[in-house]
PDB file of N, CA and C in Angstrom:
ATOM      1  N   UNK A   1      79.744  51.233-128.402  1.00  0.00           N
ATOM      2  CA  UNK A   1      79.525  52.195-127.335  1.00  0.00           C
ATOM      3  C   UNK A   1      80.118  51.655-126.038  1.00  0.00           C
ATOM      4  N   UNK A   2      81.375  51.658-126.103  1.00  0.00           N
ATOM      5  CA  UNK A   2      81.930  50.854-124.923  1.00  0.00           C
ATOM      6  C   UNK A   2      82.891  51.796-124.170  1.00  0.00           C
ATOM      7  N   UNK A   3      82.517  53.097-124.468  1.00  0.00           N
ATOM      8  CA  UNK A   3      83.075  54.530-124.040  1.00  0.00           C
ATOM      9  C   UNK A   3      81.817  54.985-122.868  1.00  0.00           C
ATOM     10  N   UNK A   4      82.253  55.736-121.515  1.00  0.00           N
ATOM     11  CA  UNK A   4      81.092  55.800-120.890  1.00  0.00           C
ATOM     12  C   UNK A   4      79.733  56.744-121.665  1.00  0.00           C
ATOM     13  N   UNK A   5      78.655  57.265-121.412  1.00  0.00           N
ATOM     14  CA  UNK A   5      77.305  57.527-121.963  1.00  0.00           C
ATOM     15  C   UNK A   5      77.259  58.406-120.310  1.00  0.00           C
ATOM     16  N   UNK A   6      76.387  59.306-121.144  1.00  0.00           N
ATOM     17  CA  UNK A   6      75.208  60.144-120.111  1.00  0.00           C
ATOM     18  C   UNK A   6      74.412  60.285-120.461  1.00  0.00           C
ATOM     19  N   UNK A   7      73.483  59.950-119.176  1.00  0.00           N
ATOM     20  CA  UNK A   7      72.066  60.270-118.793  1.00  0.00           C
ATOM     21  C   UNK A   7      71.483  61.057-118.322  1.00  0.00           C
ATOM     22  N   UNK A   8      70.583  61.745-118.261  1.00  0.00           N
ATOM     23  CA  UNK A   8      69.489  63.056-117.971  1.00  0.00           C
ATOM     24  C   UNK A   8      68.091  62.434-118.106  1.00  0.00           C
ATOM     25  N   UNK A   9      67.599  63.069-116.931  1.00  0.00           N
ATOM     26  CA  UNK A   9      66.149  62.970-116.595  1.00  0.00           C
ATOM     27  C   UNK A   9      65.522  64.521-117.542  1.00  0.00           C
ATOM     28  N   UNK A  10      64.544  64.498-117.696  1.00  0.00           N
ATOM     29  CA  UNK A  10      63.793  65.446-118.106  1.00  0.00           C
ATOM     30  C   UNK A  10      64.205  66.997-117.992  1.00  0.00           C
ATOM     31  N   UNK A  11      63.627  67.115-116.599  1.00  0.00           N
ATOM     32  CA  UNK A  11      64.509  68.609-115.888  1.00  0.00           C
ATOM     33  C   UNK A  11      65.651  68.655-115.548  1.00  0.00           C
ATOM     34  N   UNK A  12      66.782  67.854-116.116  1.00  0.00           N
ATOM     35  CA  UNK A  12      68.468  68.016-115.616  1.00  0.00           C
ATOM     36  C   UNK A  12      68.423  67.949-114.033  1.00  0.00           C
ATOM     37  N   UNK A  13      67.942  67.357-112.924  1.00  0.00           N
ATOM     38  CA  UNK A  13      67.831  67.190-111.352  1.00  0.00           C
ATOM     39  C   UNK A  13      68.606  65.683-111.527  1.00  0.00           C
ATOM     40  N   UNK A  14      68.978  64.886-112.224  1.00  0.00           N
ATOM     41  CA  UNK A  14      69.714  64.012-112.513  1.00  0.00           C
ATOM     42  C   UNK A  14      70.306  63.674-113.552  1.00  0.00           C
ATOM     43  N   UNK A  15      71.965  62.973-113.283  1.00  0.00           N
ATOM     44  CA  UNK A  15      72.772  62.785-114.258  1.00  0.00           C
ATOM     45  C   UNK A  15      73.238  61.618-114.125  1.00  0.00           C
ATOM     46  N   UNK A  16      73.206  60.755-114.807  1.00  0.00           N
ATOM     47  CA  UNK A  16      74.222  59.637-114.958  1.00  0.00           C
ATOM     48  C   UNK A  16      75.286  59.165-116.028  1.00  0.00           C
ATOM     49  N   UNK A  17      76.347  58.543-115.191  1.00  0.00           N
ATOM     50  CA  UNK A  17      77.303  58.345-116.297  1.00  0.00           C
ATOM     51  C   UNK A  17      77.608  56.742-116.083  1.00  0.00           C
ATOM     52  N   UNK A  18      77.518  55.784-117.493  1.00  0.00           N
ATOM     53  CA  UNK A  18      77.597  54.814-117.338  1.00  0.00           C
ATOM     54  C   UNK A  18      78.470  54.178-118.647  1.00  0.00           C
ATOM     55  N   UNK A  19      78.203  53.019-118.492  1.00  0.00           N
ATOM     56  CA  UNK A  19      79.272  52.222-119.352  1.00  0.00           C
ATOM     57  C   UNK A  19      78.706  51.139-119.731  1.00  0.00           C
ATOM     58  N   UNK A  20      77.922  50.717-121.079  1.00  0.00           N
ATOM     59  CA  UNK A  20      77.265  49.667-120.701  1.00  0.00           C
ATOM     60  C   UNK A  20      77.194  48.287-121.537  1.00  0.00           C
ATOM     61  N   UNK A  21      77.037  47.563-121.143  1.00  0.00           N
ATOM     62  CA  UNK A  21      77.781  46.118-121.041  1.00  0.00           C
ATOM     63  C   UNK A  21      77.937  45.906-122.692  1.00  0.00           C
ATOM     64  N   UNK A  22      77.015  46.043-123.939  1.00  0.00           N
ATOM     65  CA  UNK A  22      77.338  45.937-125.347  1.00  0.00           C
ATOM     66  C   UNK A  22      77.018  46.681-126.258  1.00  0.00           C
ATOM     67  N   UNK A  23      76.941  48.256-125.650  1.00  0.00           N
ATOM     68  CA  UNK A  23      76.486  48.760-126.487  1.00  0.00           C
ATOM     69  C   UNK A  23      74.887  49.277-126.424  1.00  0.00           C
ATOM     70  N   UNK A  24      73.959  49.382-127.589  1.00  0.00           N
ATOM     71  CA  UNK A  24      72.229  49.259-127.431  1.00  0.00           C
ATOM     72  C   UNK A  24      71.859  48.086-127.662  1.00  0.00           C
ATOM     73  N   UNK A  25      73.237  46.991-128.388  1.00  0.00           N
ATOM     74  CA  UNK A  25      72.484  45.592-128.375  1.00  0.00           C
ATOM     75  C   UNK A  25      71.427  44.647-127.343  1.00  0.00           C
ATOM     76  N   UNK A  26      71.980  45.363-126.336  1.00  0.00           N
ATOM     77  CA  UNK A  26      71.064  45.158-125.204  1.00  0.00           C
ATOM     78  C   UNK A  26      69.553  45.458-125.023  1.00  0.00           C
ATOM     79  N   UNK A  27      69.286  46.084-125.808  1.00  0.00           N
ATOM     80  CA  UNK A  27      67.968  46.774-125.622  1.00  0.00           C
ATOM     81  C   UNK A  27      67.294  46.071-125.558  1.00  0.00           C
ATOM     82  N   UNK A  28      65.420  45.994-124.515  1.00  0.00           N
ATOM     83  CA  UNK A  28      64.930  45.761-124.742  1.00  0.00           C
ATOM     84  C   UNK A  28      64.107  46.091-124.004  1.00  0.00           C
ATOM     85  N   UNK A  29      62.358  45.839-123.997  1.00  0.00           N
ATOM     86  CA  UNK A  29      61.364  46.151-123.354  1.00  0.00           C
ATOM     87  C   UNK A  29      60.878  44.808-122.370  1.00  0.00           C
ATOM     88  N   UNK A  30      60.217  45.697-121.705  1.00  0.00           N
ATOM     89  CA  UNK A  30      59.765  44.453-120.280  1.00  0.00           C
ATOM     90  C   UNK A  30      57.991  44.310-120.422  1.00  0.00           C
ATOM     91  N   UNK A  31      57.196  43.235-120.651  1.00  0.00           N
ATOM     92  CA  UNK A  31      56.014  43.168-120.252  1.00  0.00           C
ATOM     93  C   UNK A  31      55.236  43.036-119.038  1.00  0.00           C
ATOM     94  N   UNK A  32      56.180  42.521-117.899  1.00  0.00           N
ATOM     95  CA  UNK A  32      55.907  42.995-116.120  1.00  0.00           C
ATOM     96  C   UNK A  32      54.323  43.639-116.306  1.00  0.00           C
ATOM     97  N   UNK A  33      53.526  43.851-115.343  1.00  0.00           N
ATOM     98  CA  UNK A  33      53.163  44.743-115.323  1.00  0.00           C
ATOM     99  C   UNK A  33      53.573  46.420-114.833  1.00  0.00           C
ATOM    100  N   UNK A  34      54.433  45.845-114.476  1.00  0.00           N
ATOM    101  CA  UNK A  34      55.252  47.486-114.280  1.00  0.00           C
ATOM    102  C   UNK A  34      55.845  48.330-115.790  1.00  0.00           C
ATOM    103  N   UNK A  35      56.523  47.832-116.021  1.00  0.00           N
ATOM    104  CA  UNK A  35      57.548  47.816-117.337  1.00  0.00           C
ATOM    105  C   UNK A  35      56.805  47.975-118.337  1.00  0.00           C
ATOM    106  N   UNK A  36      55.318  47.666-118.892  1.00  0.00           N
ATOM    107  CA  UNK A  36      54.715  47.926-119.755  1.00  0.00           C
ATOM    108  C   UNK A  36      54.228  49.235-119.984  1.00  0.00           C
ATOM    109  N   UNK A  37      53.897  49.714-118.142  1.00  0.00           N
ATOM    110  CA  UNK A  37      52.908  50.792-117.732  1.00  0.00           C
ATOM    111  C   UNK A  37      54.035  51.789-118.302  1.00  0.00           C
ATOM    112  N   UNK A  38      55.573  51.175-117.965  1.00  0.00           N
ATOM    113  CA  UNK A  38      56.382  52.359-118.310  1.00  0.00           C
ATOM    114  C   UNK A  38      56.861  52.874-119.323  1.00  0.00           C
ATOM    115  N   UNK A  39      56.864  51.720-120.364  1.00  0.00           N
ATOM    116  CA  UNK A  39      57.061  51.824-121.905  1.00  0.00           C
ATOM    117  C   UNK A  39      58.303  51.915-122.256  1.00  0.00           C
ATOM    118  N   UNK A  40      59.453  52.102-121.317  1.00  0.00           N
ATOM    119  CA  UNK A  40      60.986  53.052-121.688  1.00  0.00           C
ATOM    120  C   UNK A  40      61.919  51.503-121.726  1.00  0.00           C
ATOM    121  N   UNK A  41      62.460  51.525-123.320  1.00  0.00           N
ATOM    122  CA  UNK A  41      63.530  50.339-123.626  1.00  0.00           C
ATOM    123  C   UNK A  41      64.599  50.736-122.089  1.00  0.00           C
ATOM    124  N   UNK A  42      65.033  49.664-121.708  1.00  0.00           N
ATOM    125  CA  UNK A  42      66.262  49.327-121.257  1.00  0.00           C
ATOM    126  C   UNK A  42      67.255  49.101-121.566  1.00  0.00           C
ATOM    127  N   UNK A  43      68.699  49.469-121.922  1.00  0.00           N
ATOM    128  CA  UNK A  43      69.967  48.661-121.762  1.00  0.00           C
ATOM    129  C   UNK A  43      70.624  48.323-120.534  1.00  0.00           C
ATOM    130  N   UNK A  44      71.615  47.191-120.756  1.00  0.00           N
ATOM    131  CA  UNK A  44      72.486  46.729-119.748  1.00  0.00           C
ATOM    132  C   UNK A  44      73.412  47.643-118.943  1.00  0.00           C
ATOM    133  N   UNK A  45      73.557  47.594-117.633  1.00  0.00           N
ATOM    134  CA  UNK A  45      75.084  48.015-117.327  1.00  0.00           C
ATOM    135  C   UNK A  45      75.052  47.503-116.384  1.00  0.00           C
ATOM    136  N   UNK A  46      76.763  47.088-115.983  1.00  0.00           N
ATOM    137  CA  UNK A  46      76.960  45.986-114.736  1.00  0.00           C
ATOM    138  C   UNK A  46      76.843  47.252-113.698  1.00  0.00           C
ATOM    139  N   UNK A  47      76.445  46.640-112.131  1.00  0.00           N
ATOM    140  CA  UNK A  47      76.854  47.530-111.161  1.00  0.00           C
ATOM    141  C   UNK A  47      77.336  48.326-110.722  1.00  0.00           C
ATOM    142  N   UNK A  48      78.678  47.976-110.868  1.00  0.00           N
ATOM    143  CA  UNK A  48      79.245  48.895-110.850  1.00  0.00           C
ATOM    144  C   UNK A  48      80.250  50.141-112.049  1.00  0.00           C
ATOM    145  N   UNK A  49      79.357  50.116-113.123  1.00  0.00           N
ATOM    146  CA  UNK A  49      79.632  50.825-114.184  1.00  0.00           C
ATOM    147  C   UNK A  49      78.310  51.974-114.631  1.00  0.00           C
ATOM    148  N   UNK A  50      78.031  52.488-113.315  1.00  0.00           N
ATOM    149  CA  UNK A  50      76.833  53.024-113.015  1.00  0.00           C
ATOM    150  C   UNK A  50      77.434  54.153-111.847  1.00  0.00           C
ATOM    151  N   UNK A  51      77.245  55.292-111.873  1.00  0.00           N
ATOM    152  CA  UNK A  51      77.669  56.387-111.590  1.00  0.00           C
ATOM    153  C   UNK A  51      76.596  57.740-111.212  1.00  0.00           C
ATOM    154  N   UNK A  52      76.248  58.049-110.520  1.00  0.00           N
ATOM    155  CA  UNK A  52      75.297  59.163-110.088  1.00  0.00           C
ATOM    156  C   UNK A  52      76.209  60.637-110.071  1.00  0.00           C
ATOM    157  N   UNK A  53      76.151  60.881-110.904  1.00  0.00           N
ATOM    158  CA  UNK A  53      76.992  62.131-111.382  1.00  0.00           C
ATOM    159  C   UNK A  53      76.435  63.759-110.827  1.00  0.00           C
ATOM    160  N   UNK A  54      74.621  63.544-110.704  1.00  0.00           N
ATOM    161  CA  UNK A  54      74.386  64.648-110.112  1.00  0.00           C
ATOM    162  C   UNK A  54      72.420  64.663-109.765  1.00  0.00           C
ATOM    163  N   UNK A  55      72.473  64.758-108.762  1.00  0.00           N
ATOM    164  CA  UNK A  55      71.059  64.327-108.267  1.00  0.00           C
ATOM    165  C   UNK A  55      70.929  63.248-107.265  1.00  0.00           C
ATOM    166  N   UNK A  56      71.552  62.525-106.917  1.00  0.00           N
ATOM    167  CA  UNK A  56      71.494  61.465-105.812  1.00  0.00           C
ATOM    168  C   UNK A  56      70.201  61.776-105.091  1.00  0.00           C
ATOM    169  N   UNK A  57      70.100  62.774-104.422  1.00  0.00           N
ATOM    170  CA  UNK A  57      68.932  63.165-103.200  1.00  0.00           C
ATOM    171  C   UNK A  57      67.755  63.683-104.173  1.00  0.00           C
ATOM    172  N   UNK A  58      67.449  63.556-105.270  1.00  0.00           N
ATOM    173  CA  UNK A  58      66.523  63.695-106.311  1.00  0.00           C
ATOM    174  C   UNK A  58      65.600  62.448-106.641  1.00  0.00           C
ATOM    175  N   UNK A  59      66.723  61.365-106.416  1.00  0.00           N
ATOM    176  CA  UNK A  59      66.174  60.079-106.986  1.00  0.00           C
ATOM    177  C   UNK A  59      65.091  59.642-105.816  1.00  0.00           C
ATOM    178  N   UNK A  60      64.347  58.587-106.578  1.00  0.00           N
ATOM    179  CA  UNK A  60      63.534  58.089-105.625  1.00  0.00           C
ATOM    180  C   UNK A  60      63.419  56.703-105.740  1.00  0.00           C
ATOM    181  N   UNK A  61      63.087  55.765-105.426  1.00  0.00           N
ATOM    182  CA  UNK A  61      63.139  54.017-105.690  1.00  0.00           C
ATOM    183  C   UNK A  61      61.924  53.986-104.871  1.00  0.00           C
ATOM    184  N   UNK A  62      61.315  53.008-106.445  1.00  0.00           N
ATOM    185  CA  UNK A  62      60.097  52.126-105.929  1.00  0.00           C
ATOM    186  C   UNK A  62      60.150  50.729-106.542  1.00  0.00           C
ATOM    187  N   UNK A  63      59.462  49.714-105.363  1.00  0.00           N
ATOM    188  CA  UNK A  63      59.690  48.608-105.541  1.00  0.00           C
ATOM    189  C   UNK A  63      58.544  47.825-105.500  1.00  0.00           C
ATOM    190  N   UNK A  64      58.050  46.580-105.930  1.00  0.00           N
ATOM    191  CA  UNK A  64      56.888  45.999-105.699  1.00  0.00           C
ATOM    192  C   UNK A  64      57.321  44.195-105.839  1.00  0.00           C
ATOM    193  N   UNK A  65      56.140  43.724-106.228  1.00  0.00           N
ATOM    194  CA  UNK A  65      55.862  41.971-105.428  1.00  0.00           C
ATOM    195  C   UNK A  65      57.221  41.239-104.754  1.00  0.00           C
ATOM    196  N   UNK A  66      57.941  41.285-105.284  1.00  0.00           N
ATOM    197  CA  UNK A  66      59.718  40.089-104.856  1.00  0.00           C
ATOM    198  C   UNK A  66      60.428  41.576-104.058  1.00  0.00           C
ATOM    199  N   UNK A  67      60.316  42.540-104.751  1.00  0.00           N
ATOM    200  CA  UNK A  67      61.059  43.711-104.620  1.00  0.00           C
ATOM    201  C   UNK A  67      62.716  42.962-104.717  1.00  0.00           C
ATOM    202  N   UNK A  68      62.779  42.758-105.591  1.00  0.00           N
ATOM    203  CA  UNK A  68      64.257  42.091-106.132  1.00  0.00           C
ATOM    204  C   UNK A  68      64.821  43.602-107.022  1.00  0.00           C
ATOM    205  N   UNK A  69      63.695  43.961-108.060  1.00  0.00           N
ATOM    206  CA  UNK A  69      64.092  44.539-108.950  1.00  0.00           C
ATOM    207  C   UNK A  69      63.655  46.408-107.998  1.00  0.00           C
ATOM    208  N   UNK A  70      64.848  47.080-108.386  1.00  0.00           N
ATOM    209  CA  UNK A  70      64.725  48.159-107.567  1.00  0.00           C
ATOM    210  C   UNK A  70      64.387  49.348-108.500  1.00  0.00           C
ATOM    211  N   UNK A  71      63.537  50.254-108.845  1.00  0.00           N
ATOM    212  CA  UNK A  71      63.117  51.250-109.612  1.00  0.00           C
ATOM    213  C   UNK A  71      63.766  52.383-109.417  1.00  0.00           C
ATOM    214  N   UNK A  72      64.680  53.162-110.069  1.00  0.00           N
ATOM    215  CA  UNK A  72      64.733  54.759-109.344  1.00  0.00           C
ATOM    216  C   UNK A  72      64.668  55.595-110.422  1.00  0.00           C
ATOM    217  N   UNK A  73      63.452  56.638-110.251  1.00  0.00           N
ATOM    218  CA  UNK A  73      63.308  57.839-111.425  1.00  0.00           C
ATOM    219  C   UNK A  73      63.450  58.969-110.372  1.00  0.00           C
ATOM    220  N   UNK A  74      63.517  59.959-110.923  1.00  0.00           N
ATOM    221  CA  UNK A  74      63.677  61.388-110.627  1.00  0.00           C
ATOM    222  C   UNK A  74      62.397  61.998-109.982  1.00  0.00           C
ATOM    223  N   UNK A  75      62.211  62.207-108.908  1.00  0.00           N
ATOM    224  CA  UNK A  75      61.578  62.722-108.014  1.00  0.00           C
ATOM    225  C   UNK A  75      60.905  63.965-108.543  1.00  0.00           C
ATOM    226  N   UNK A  76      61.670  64.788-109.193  1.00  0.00           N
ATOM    227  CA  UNK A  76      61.169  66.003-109.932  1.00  0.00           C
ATOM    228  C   UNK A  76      60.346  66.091-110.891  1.00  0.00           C
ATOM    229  N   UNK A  77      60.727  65.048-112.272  1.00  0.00           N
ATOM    230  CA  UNK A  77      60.213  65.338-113.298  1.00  0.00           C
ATOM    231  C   UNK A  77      59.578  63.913-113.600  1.00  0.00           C
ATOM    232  N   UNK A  78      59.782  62.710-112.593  1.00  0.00           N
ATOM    233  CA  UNK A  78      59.455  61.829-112.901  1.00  0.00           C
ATOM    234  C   UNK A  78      59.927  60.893-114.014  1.00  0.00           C
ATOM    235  N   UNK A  79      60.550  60.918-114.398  1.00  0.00           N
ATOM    236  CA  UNK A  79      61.362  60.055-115.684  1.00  0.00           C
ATOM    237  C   UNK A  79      62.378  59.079-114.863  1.00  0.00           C
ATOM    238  N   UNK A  80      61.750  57.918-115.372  1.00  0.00           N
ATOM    239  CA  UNK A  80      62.668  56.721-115.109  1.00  0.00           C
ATOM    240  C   UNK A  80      63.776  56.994-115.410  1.00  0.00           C
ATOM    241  N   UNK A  81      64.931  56.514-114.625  1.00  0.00           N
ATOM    242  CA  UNK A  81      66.183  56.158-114.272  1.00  0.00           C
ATOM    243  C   UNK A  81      67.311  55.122-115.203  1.00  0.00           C
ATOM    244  N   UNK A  82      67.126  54.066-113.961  1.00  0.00           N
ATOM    245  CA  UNK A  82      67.702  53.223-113.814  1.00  0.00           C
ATOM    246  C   UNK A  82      67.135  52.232-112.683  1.00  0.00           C
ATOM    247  N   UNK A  83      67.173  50.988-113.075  1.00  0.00           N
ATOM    248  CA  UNK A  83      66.831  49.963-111.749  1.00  0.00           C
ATOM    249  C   UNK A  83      67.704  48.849-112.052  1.00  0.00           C
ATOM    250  N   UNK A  84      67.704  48.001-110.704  1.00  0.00           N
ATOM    251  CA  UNK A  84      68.280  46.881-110.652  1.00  0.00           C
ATOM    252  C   UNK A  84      67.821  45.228-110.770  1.00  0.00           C
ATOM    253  N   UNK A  85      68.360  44.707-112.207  1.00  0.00           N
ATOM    254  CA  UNK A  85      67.368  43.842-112.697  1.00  0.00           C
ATOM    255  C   UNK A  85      66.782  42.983-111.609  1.00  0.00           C
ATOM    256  N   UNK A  86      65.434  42.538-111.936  1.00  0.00           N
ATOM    257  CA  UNK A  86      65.022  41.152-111.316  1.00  0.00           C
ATOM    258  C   UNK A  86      65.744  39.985-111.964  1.00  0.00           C
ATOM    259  N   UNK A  87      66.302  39.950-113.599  1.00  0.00           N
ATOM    260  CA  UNK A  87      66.628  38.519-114.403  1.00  0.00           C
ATOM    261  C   UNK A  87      68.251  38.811-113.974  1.00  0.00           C
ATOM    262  N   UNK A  88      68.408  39.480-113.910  1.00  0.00           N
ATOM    263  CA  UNK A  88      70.309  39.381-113.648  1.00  0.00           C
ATOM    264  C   UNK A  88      70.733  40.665-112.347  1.00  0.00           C
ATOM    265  N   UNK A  89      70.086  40.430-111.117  1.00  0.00           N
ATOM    266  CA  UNK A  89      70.750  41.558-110.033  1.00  0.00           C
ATOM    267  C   UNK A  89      72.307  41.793-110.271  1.00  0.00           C
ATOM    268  N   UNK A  90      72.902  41.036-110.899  1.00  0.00           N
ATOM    269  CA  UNK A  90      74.179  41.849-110.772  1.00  0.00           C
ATOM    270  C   UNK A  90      74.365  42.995-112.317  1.00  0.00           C
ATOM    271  N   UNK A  91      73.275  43.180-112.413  1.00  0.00           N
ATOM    272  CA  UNK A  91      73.137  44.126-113.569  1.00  0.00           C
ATOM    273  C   UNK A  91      72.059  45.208-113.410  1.00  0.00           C
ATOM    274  N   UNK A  92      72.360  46.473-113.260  1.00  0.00           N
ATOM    275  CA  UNK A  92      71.217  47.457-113.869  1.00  0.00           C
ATOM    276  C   UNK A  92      70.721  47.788-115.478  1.00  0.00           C
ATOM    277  N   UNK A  93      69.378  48.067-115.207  1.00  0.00           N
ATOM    278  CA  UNK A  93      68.883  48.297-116.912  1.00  0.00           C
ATOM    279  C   UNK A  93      68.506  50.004-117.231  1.00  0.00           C
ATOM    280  N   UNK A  94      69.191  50.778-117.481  1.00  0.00           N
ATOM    281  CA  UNK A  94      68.855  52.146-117.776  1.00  0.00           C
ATOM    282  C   UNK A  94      68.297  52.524-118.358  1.00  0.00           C
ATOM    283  N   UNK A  95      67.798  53.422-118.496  1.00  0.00           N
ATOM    284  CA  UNK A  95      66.228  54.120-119.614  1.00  0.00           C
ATOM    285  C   UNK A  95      67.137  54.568-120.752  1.00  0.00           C
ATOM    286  N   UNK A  96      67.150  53.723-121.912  1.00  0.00           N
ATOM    287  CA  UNK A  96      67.843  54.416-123.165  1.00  0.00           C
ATOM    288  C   UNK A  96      67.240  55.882-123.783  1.00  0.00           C
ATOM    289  N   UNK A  97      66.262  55.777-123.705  1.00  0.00           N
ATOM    290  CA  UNK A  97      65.864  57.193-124.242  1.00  0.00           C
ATOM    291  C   UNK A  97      66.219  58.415-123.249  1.00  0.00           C
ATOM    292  N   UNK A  98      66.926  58.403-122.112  1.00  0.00           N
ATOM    293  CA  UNK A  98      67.296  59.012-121.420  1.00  0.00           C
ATOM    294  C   UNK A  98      69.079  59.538-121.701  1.00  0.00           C
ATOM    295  N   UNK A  99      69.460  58.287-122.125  1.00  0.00           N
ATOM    296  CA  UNK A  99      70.857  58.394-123.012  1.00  0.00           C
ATOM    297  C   UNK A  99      71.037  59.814-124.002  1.00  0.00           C
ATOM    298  N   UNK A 100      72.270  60.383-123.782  1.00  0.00           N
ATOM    299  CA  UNK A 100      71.796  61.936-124.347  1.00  0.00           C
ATOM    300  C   UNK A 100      72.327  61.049-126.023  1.00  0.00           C
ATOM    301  N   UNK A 101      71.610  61.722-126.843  1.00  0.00           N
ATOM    302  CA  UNK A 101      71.789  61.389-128.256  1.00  0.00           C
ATOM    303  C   UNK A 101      71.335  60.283-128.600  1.00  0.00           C
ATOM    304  N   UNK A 102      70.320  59.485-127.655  1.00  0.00           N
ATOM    305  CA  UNK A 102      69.965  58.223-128.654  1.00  0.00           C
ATOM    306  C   UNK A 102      68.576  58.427-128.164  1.00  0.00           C
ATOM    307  N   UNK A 103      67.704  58.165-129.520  1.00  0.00           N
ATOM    308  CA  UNK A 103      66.179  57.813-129.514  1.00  0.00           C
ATOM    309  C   UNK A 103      65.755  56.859-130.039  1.00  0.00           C
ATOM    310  N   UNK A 104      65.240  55.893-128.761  1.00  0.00           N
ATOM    311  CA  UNK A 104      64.766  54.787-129.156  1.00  0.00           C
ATOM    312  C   UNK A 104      64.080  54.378-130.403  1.00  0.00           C
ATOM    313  N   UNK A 105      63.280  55.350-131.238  1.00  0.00           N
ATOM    314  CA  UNK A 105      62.817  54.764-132.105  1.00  0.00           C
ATOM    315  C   UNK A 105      63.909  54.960-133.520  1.00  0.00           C
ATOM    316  N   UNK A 106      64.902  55.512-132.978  1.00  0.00           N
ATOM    317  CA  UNK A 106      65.950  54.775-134.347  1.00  0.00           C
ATOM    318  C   UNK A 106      66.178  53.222-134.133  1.00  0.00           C
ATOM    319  N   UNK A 107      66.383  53.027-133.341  1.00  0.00           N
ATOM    320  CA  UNK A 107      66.967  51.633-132.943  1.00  0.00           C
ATOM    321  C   UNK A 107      65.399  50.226-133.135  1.00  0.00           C
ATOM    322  N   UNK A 108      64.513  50.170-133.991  1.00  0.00           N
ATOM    323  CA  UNK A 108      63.071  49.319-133.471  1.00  0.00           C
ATOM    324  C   UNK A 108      63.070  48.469-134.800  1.00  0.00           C
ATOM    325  N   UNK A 109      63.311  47.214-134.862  1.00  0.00           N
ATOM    326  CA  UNK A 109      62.049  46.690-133.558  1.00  0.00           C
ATOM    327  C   UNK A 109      63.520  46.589-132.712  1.00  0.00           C
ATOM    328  N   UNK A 110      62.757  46.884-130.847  1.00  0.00           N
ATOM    329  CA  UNK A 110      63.794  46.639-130.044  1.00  0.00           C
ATOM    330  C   UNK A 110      62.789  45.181-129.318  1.00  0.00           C
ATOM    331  N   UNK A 111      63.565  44.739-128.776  1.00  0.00           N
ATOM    332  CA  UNK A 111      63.249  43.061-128.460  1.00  0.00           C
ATOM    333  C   UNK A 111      62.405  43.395-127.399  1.00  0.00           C
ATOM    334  N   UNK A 112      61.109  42.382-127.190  1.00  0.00           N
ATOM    335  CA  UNK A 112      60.414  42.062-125.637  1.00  0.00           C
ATOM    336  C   UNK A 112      60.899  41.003-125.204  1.00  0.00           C
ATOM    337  N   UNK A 113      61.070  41.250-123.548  1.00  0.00           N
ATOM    338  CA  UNK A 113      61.595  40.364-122.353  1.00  0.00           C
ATOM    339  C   UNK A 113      59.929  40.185-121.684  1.00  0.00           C
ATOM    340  N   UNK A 114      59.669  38.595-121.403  1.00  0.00           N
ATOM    341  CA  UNK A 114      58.555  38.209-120.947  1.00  0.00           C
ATOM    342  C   UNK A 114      58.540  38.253-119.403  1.00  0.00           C
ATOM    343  N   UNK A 115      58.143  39.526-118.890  1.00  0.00           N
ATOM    344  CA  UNK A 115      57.896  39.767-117.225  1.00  0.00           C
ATOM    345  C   UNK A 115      56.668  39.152-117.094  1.00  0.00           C
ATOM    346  N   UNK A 116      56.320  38.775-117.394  1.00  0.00           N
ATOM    347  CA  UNK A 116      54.681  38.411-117.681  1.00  0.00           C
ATOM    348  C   UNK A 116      54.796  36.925-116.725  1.00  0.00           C
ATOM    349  N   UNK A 117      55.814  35.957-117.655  1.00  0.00           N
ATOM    350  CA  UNK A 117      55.987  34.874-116.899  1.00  0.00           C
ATOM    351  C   UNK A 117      57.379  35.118-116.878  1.00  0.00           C
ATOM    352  N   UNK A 118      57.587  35.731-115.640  1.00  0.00           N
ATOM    353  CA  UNK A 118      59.353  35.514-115.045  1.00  0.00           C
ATOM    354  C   UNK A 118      59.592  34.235-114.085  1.00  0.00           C
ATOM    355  N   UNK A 119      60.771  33.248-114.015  1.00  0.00           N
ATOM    356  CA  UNK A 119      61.347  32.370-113.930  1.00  0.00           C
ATOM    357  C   UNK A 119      61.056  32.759-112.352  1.00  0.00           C
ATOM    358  N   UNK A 120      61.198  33.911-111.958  1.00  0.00           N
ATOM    359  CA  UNK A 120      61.680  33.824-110.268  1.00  0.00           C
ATOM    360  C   UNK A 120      60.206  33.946-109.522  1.00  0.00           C
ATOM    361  N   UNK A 121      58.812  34.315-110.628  1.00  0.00           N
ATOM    362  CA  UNK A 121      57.832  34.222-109.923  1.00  0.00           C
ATOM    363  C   UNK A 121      57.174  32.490-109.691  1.00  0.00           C
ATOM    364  N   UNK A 122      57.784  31.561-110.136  1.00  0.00           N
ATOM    365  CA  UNK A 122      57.059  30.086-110.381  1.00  0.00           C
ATOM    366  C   UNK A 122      57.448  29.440-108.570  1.00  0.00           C
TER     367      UNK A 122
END
């Protein structure tokens, strides 16, 4: 999957078009307490292979403890986005199940990432 991908929020008020770094090999879930509450696998995409195709003034970003890692879901329908990692800022992690044609639970077991104890909180 090294062809760009689109994304959709729930109610179509956002679109993204991205490109992302290997494919769904990337996938994985976050235990954070944020990331758990949210449940939605992540894949990779570098910075700038991340594209707001339609909704910009839809999105919304929320941030909490370091505020390193930047949240943005859809203002409308509420469905996570895309944010900008806390483990690699020069990378965003996109909501795969948001990916048009892929559902996460074809792809499981998808891997856990330990937010729980992250490196940048010690």
């Amino acid at each position: 999957m090294t062809d760009p991908v689109t994304l959709t929020c729930h109610c179509g008020a956002v679109e993204l078009r991205v490109t992302l770094v290997d494919g769904l090999e990337t996938a994985r879930r976050c235990d954070c307490s944020y990331c758990r509450r949210r449940g939605a696998p992540a894949v990779s995409v570098k910075l700038a292979d991340l594209q707001v195709v339609r909704g910009a003034d839809s999105l919304t970003l929320y941030e909490f403890g370091t505020k390193t890692a930047k949240h943005h879901f859809c203002s409308v329908c509420g469905i996570y986005m895309y944010h900008r990692r806390r483990s690699d800022p020069s990378q965003f992690g996109v909501n795969m199940g948001a990916i048009e044609g892929v559902n996460p639970r074809d792809h499981e077991p998808i891997r856990w990432a330990d937010g729980v104890n992250h490196p940048s909180d010690s």
